[in-house]
C-alpha atoms as a PDB file:
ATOM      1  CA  UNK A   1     136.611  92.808  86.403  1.00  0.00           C
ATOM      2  CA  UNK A   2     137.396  89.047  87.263  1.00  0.00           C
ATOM      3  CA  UNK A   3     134.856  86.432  86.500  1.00  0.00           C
ATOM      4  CA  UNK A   4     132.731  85.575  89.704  1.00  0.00           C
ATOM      5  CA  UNK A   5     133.190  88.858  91.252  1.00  0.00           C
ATOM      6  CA  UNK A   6     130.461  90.967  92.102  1.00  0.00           C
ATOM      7  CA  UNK A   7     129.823  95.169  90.491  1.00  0.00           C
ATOM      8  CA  UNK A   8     130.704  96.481  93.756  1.00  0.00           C
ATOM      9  CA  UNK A   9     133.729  93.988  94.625  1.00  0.00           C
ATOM     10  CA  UNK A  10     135.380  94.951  91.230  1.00  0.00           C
ATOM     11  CA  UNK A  11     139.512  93.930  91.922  1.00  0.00           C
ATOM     12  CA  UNK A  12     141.827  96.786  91.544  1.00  0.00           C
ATOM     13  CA  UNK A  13     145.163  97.929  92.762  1.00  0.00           C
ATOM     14  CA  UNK A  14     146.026  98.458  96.214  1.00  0.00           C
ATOM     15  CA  UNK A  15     148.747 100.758  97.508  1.00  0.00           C
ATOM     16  CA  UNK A  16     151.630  98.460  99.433  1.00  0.00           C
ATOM     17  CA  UNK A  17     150.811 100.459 102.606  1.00  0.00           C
ATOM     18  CA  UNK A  18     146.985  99.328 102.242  1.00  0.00           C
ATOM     19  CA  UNK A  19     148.015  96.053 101.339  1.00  0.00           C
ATOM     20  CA  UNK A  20     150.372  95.605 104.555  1.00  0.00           C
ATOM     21  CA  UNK A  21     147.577  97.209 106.992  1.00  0.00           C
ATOM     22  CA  UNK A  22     144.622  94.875 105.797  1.00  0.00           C
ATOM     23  CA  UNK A  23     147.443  91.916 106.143  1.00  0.00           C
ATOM     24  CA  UNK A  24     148.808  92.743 109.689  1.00  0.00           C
ATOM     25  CA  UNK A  25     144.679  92.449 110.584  1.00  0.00           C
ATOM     26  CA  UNK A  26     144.741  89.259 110.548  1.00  0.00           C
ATOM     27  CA  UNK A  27     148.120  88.847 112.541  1.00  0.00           C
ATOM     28  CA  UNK A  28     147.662  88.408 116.424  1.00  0.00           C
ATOM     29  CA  UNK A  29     149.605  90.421 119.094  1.00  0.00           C
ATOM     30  CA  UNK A  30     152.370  88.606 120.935  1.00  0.00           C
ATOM     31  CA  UNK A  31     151.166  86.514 123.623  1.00  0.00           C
ATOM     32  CA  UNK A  32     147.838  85.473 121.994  1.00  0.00           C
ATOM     33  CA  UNK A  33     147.448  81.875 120.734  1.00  0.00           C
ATOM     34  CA  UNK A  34     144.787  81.299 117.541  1.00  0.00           C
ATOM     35  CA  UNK A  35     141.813  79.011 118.822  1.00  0.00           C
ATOM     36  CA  UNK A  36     141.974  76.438 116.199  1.00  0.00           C
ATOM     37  CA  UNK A  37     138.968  74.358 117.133  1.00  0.00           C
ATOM     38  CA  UNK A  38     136.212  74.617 119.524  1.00  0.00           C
ATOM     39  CA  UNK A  39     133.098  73.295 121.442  1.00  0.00           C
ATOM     40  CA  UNK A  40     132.155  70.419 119.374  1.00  0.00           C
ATOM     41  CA  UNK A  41     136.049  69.227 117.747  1.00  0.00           C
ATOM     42  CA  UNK A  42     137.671  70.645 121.058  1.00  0.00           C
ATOM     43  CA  UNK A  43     140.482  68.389 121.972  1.00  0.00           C
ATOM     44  CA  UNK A  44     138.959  67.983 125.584  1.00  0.00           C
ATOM     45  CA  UNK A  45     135.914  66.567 124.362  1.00  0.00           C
ATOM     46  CA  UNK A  46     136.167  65.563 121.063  1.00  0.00           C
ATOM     47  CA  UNK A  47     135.777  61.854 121.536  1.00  0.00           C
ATOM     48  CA  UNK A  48     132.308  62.333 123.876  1.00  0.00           C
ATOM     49  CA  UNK A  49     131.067  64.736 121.493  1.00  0.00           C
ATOM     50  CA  UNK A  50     131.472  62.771 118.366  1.00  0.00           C
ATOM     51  CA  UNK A  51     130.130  59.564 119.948  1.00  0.00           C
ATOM     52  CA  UNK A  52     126.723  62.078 121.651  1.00  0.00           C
ATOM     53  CA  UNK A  53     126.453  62.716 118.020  1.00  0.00           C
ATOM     54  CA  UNK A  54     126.697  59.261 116.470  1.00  0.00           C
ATOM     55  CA  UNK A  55     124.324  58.305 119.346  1.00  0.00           C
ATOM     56  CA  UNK A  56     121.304  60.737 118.530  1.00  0.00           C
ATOM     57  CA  UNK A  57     121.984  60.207 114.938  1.00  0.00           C
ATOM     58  CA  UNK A  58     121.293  56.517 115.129  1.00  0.00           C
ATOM     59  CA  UNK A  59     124.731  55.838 113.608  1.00  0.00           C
ATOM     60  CA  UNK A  60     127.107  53.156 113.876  1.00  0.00           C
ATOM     61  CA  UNK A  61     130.656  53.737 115.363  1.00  0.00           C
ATOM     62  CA  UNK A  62     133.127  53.778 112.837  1.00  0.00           C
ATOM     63  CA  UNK A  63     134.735  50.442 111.853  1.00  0.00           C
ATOM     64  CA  UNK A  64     138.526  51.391 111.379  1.00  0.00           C
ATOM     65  CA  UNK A  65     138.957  51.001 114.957  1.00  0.00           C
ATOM     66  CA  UNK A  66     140.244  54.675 115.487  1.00  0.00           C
ATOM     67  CA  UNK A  67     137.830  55.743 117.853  1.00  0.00           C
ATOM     68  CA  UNK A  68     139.272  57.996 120.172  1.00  0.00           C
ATOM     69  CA  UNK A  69     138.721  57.162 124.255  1.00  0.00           C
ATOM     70  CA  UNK A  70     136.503  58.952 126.200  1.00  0.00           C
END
């Protein structure tokens, strides 16, 4: 057993078919596009968000002048 790895997640061999079926999980069907960010870092609203959240943290905007427009 590998260091770090619990009794019941002991590593072992898998079969290539197993191994290709738990990989093509995590592959989307054609014609479906990952969501890479959302709600708070969403593109769309990113630079309201972040400055709501320096607002009711008290914080100062940043000072290398890349604030993004609202």
């Amino acid at each position: 057993m590998r260091a770090g790895l619990e009794a019941d997640q002991a590593a072992g061999e898998l079969r290539a078919e197993e191994l290709i079926r738990r990989f093509l999980q995590h592959v989307l069907p054609s014609g479906l596009v990952r969501i890479r960010y959302y709600r708070l870092l969403a593109n769309r609203h990113r630079a309201e968000a972040l400055r709501l959240c320096r607002e009711t943290l008290g914080a100062p905007p940043p000072e290398d002048g890349l604030v993004e427009e609202a």
